[in-house]
PDB file of N, CA and C in Angstrom:
ATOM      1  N   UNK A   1       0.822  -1.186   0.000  1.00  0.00           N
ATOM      2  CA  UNK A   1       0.000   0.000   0.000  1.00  0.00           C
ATOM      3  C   UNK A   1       0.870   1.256   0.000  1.00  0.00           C
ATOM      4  N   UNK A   2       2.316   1.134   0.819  1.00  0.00           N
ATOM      5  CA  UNK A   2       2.572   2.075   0.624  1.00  0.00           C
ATOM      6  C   UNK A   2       3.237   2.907  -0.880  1.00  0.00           C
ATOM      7  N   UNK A   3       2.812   2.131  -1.894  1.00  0.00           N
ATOM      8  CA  UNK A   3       3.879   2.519  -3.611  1.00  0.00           C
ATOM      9  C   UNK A   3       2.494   3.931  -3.251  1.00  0.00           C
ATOM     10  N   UNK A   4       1.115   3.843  -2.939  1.00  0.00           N
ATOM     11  CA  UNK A   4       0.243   4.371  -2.999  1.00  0.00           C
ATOM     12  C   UNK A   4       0.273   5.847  -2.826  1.00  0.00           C
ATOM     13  N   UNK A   5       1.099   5.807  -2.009  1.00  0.00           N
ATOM     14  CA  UNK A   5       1.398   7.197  -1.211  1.00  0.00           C
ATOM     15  C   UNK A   5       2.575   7.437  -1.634  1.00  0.00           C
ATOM     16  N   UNK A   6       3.301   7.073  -1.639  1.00  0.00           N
ATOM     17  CA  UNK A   6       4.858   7.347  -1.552  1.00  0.00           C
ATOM     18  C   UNK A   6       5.433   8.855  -2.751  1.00  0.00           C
ATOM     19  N   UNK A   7       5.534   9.527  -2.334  1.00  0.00           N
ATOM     20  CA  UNK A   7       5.279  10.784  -2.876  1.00  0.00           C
ATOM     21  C   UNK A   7       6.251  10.487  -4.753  1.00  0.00           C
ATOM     22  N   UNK A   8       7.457  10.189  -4.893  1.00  0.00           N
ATOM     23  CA  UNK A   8       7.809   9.804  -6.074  1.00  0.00           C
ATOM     24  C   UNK A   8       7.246   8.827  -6.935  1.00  0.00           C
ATOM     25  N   UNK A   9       6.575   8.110  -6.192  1.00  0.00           N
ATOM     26  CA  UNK A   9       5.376   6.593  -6.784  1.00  0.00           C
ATOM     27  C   UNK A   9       3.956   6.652  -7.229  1.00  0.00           C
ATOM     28  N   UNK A  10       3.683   8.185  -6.778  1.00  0.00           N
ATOM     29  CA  UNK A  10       2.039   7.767  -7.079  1.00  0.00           C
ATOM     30  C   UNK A  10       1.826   9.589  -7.685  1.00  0.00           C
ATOM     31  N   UNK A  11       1.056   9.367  -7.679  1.00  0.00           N
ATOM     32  CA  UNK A  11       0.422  11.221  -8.449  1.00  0.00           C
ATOM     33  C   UNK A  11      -1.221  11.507  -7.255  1.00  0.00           C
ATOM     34  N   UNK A  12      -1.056  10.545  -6.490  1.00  0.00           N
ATOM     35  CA  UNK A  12      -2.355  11.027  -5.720  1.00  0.00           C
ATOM     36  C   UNK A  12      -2.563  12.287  -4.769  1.00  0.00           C
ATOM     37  N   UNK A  13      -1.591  12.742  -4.702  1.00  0.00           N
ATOM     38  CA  UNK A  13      -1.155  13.689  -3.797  1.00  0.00           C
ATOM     39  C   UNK A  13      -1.652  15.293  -4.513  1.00  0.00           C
ATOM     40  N   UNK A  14      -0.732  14.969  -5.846  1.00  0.00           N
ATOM     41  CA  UNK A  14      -1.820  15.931  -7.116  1.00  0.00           C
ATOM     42  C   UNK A  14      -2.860  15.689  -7.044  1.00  0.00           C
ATOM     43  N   UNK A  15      -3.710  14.352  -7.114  1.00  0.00           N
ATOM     44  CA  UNK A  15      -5.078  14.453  -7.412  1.00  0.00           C
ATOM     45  C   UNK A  15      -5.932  14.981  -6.664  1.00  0.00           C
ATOM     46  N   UNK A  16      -5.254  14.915  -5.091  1.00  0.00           N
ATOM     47  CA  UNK A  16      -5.840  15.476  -4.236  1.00  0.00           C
ATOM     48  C   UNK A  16      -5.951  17.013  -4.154  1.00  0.00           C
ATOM     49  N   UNK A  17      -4.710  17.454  -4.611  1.00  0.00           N
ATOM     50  CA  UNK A  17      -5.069  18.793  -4.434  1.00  0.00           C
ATOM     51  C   UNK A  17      -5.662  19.525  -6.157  1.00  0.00           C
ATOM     52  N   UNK A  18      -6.187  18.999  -7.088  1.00  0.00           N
ATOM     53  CA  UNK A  18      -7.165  19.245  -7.701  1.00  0.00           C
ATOM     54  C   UNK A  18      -8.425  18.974  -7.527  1.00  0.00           C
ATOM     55  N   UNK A  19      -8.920  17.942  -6.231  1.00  0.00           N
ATOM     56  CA  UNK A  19     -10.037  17.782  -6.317  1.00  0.00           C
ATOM     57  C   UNK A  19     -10.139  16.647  -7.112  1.00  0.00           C
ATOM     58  N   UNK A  20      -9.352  16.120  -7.416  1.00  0.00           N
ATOM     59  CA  UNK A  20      -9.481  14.667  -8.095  1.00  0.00           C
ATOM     60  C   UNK A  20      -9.812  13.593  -7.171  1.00  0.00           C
ATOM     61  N   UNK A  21     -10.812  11.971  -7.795  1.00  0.00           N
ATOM     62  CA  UNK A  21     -11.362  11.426  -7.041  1.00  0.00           C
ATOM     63  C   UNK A  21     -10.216  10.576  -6.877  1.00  0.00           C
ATOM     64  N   UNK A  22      -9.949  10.050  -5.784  1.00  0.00           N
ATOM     65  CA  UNK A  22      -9.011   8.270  -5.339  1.00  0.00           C
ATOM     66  C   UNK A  22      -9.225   7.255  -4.453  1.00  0.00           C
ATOM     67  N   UNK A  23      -9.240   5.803  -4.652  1.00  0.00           N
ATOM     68  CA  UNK A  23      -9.691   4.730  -4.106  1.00  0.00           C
ATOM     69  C   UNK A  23      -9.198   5.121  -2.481  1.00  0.00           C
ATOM     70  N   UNK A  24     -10.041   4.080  -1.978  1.00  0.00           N
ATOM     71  CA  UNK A  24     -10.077   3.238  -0.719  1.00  0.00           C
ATOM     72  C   UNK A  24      -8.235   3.037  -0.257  1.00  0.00           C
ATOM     73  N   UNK A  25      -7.253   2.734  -1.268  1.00  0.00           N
ATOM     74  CA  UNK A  25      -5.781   2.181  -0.485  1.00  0.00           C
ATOM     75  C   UNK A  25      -5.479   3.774  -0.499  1.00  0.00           C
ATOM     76  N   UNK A  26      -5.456   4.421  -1.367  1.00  0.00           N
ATOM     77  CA  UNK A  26      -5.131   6.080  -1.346  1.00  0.00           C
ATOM     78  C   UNK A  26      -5.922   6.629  -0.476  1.00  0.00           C
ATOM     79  N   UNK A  27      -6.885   6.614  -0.037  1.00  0.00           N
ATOM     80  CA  UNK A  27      -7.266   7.363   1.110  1.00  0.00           C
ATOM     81  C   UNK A  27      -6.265   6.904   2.185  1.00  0.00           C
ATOM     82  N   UNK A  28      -6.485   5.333   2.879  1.00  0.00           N
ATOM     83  CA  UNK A  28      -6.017   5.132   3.690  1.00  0.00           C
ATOM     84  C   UNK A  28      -4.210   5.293   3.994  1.00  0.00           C
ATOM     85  N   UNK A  29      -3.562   5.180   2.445  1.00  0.00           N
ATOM     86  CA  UNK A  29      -2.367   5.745   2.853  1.00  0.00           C
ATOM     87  C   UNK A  29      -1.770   7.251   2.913  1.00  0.00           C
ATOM     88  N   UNK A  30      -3.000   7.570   2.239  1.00  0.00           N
ATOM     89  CA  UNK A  30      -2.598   9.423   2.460  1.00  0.00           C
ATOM     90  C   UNK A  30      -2.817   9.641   3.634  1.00  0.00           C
ATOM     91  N   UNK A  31      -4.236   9.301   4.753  1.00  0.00           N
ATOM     92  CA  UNK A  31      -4.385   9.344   5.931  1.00  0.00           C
ATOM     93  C   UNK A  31      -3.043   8.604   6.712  1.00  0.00           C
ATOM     94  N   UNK A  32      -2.466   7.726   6.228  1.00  0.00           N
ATOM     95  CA  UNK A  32      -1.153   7.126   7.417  1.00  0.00           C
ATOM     96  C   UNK A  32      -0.297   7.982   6.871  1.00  0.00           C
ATOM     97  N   UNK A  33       0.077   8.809   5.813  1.00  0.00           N
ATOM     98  CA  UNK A  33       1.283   9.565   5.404  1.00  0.00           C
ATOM     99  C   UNK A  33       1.297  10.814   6.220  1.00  0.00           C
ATOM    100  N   UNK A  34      -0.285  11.389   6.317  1.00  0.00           N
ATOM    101  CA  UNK A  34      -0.552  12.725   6.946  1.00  0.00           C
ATOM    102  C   UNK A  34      -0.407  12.323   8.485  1.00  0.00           C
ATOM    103  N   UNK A  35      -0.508  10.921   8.660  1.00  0.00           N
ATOM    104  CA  UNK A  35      -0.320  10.878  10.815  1.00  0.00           C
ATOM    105  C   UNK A  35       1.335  11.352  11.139  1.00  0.00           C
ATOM    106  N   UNK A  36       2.003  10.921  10.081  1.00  0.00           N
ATOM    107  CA  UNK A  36       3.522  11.478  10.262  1.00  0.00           C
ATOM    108  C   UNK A  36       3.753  12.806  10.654  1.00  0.00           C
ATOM    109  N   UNK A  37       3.090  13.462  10.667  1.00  0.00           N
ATOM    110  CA  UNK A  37       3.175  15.233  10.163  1.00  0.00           C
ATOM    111  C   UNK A  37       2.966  15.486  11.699  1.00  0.00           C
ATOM    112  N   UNK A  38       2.759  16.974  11.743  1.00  0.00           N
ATOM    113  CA  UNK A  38       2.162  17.500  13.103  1.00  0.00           C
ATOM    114  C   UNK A  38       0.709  17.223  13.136  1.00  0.00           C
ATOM    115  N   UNK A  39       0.321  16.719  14.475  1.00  0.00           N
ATOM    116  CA  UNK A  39       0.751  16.876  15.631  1.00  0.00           C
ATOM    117  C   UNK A  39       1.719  15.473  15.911  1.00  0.00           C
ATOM    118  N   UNK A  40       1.349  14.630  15.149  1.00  0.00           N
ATOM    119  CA  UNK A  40       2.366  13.288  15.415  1.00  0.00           C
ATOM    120  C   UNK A  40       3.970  13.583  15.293  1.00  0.00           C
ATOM    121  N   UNK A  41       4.465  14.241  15.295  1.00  0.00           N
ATOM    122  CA  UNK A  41       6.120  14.634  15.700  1.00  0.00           C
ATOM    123  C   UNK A  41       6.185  15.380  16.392  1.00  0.00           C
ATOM    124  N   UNK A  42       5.148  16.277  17.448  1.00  0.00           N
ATOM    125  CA  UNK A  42       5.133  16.396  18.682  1.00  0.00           C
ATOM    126  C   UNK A  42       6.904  16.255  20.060  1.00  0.00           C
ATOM    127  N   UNK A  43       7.287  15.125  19.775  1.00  0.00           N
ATOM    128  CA  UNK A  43       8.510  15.084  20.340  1.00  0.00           C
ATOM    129  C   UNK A  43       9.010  16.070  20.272  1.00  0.00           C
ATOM    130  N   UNK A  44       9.624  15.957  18.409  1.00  0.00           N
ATOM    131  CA  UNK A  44      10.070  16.931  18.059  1.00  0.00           C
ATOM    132  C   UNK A  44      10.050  18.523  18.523  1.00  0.00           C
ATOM    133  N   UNK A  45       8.380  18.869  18.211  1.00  0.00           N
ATOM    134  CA  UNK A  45       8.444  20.330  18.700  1.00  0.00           C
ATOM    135  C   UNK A  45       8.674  20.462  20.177  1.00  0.00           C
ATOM    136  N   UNK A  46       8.166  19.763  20.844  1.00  0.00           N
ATOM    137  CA  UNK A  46       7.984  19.806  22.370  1.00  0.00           C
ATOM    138  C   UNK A  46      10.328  20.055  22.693  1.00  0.00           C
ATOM    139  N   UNK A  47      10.376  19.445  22.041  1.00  0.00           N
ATOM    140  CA  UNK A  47      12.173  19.303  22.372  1.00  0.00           C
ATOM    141  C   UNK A  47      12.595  20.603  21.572  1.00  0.00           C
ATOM    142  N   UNK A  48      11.848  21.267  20.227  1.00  0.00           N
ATOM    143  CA  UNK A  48      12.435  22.466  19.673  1.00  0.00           C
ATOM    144  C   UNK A  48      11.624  23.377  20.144  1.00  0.00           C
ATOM    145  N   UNK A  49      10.438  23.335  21.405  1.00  0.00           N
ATOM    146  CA  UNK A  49      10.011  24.473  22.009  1.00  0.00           C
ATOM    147  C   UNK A  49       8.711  25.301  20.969  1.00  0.00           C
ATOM    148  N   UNK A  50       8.095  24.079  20.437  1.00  0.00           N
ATOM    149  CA  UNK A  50       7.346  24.718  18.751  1.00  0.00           C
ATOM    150  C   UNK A  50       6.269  24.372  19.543  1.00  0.00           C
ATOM    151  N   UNK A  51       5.261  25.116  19.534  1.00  0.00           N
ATOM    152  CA  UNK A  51       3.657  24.411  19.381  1.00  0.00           C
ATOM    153  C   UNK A  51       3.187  23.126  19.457  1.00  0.00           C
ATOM    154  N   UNK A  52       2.540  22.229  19.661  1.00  0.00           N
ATOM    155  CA  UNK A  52       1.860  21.066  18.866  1.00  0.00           C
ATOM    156  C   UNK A  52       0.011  20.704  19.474  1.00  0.00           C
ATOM    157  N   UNK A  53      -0.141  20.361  18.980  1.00  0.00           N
ATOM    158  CA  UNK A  53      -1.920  20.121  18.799  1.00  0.00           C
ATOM    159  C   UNK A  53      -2.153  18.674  19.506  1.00  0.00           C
ATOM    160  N   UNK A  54      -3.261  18.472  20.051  1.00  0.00           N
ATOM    161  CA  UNK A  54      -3.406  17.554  20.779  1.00  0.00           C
ATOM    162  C   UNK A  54      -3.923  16.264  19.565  1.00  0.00           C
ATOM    163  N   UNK A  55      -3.710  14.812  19.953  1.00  0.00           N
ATOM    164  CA  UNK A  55      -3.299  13.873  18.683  1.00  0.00           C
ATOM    165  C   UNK A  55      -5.120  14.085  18.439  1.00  0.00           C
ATOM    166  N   UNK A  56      -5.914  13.909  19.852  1.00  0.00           N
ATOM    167  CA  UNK A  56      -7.145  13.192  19.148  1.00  0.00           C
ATOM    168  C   UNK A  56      -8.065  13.704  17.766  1.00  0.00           C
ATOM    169  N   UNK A  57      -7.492  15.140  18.368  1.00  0.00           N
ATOM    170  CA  UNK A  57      -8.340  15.788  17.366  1.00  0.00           C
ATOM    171  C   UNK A  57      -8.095  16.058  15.718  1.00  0.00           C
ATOM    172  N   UNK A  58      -6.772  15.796  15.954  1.00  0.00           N
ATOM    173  CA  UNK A  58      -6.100  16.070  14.698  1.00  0.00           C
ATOM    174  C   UNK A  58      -6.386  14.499  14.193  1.00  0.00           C
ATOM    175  N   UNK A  59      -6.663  13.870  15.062  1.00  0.00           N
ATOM    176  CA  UNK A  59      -6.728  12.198  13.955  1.00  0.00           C
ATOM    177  C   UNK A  59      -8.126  12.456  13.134  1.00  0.00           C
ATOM    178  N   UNK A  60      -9.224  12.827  14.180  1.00  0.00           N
ATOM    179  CA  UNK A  60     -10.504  13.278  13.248  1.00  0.00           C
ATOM    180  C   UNK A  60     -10.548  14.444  12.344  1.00  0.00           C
ATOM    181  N   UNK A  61      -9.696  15.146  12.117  1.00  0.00           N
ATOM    182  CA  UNK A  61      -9.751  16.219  11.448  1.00  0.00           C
ATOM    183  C   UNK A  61      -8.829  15.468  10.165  1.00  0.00           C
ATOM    184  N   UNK A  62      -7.883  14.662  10.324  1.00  0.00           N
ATOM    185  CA  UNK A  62      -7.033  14.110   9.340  1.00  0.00           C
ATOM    186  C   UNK A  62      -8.000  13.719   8.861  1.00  0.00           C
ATOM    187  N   UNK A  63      -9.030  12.537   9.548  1.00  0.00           N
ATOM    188  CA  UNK A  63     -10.171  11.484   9.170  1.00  0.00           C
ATOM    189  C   UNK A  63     -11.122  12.247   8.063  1.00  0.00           C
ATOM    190  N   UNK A  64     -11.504  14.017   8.881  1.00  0.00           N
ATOM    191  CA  UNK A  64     -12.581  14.680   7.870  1.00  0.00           C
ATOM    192  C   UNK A  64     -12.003  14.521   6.571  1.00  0.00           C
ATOM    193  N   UNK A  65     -10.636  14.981   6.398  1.00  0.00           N
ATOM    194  CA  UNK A  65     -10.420  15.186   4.919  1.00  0.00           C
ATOM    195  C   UNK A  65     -10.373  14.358   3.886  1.00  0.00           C
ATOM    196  N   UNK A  66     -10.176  13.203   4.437  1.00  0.00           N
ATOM    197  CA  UNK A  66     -10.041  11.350   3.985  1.00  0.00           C
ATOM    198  C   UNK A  66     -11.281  11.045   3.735  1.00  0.00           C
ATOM    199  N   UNK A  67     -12.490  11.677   4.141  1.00  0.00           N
ATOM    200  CA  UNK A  67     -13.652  11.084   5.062  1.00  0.00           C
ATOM    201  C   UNK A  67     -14.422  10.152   3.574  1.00  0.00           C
ATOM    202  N   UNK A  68     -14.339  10.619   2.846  1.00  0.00           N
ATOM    203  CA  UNK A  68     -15.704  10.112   1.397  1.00  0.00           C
ATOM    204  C   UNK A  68     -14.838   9.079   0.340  1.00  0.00           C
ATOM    205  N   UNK A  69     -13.356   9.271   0.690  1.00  0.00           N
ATOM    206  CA  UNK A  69     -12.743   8.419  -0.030  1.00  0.00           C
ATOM    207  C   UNK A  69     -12.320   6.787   0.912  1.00  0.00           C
ATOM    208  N   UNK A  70     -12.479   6.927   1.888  1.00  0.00           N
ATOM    209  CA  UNK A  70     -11.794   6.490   2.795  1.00  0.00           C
ATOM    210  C   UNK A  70     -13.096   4.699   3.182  1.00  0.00           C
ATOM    211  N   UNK A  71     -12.341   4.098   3.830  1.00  0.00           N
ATOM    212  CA  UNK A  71     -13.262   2.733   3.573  1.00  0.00           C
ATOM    213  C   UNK A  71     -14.742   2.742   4.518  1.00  0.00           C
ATOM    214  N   UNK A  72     -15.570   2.264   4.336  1.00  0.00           N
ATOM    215  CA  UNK A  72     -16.774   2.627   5.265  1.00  0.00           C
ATOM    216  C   UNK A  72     -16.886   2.633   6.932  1.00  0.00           C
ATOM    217  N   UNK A  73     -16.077   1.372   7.232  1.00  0.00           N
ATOM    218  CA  UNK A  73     -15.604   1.522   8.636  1.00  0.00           C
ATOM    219  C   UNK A  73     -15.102   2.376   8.987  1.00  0.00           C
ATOM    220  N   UNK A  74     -14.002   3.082   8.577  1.00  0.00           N
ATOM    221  CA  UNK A  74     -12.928   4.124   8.776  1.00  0.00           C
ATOM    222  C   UNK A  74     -13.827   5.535   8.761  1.00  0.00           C
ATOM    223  N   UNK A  75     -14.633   5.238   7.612  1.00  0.00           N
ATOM    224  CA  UNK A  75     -15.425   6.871   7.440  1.00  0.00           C
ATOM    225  C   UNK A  75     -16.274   7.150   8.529  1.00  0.00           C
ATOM    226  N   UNK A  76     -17.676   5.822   8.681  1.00  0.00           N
ATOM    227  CA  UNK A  76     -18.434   5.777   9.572  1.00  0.00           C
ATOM    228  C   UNK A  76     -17.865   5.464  11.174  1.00  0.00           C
ATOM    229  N   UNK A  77     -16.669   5.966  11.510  1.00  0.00           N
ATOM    230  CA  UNK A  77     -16.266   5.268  13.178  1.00  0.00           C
ATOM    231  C   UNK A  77     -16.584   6.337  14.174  1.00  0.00           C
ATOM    232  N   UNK A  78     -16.669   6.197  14.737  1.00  0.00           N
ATOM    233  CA  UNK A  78     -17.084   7.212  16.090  1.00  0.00           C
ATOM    234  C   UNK A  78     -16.172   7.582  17.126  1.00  0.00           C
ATOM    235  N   UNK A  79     -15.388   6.415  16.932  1.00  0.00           N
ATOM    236  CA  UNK A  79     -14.301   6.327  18.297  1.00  0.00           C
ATOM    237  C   UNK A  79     -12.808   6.253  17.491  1.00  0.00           C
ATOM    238  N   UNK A  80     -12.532   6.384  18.684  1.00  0.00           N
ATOM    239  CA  UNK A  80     -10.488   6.584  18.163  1.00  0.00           C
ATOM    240  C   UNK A  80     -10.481   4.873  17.654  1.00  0.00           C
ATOM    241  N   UNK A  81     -10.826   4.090  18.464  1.00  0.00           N
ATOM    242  CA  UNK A  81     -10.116   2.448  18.475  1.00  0.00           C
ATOM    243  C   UNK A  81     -10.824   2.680  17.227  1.00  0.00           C
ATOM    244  N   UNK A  82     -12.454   2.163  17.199  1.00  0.00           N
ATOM    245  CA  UNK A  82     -12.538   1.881  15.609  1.00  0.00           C
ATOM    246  C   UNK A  82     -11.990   2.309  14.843  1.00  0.00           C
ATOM    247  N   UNK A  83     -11.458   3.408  14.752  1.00  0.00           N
ATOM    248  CA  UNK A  83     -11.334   4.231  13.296  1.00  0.00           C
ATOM    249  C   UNK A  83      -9.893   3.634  13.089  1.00  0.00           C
ATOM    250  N   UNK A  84      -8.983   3.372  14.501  1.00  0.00           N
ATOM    251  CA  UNK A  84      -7.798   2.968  14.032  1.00  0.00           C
ATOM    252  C   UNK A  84      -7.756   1.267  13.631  1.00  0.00           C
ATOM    253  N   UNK A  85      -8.756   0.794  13.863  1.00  0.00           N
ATOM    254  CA  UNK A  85      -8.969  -0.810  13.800  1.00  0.00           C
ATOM    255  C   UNK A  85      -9.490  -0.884  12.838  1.00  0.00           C
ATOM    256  N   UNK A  86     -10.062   0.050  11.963  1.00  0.00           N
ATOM    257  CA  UNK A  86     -10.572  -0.219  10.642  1.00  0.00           C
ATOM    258  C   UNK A  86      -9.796   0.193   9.403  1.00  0.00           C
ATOM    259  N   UNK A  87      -8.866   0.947   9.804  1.00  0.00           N
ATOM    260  CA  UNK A  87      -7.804   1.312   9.311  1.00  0.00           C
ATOM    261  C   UNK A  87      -6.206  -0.022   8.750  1.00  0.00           C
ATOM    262  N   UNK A  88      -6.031  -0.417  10.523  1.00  0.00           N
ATOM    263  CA  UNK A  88      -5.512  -1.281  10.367  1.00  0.00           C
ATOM    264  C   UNK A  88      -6.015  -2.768   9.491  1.00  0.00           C
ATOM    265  N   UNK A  89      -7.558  -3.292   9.572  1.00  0.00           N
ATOM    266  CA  UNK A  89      -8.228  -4.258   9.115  1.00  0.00           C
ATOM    267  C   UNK A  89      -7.854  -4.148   7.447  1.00  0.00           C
ATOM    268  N   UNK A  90      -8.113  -2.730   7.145  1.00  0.00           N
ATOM    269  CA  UNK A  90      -8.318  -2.677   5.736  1.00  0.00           C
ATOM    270  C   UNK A  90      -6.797  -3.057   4.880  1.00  0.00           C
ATOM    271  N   UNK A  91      -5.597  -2.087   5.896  1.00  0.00           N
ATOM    272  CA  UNK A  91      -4.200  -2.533   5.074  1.00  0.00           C
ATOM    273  C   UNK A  91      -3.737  -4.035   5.058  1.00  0.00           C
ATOM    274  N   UNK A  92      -4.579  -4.830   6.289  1.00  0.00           N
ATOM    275  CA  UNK A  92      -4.387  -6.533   6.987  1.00  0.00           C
ATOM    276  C   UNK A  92      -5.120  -6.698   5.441  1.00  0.00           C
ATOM    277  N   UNK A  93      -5.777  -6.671   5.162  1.00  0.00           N
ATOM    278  CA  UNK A  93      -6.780  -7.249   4.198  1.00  0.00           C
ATOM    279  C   UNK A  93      -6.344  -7.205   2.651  1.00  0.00           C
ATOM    280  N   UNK A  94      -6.176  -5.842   2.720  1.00  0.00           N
ATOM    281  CA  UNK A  94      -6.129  -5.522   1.169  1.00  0.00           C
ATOM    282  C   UNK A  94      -4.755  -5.685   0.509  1.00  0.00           C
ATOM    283  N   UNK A  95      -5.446  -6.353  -0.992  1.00  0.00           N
ATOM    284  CA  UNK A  95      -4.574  -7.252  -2.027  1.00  0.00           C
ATOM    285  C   UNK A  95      -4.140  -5.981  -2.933  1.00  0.00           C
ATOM    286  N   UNK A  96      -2.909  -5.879  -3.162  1.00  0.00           N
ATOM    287  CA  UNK A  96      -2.179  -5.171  -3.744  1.00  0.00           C
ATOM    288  C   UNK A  96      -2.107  -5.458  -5.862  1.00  0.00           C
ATOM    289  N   UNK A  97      -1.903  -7.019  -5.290  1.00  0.00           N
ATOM    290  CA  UNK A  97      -1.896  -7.326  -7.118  1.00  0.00           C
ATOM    291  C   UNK A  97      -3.302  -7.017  -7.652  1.00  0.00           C
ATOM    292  N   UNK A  98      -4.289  -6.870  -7.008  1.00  0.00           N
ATOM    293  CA  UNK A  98      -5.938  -6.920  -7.280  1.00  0.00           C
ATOM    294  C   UNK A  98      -6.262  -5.484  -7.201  1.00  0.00           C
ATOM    295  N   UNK A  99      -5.726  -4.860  -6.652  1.00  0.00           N
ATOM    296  CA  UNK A  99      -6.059  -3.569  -6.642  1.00  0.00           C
ATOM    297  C   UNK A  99      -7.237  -3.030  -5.158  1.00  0.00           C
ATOM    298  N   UNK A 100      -7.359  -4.474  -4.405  1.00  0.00           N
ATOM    299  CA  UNK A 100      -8.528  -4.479  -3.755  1.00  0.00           C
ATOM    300  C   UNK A 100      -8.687  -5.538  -2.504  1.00  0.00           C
ATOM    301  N   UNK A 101      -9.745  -5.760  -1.866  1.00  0.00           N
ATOM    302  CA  UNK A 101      -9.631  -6.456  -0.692  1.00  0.00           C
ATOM    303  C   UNK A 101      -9.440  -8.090  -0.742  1.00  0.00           C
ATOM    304  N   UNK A 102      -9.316  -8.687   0.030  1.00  0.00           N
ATOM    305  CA  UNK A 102      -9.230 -10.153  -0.226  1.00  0.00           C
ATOM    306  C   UNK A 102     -10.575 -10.570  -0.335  1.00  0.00           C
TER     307      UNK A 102
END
């Protein structure tokens, strides 16, 4: 999943910022590419004295932007665990040569 994201490997990153539509593995790896970012390097700022944002909210706010591309569990979750257990289920699951789930 990750060729999906991987910023030299894929063009989804463009598509996204035209407003272009992308599957279910591109949501979910743009959403794990964007957990890297702030507030998740937090260490970091906290040790360079920078700002950082508290994780929960920024996971649902990551989630809003993912939200319509993103797999139905993941879109529809309510809670932190689901959303991260449906997350995880979907990369456990999904077939790469197929383009799609097992």
């Amino acid at each position: 999943m990750a060729g999906y994201v991987e910023p030299p490997g894929s063009d989804v990153m463009m598509r996204e910022v035209h407003g272009e539509a992308f599957g279910h593995a591109e949501a979910v790896g743009m959403f794990a590419h964007d957990m890297w970012g702030d507030p998740f390097n937090s260490d970091l700022a906290s040790i360079l004295g920078l700002p950082t944002a508290p994780l929960a909210p920024a996971l649902w706010k990551c989630r809003d932007k993912y939200h319509r591309y993103l797999p139905k569990a993941a879109a529809d979750a309510r809670f932190l665990r689901e959303l991260l257990d449906a997350l995880l289920d979907f990369a456990r699951t999904w077939k790469p040569e197929t383009g799609g789930r097992a």
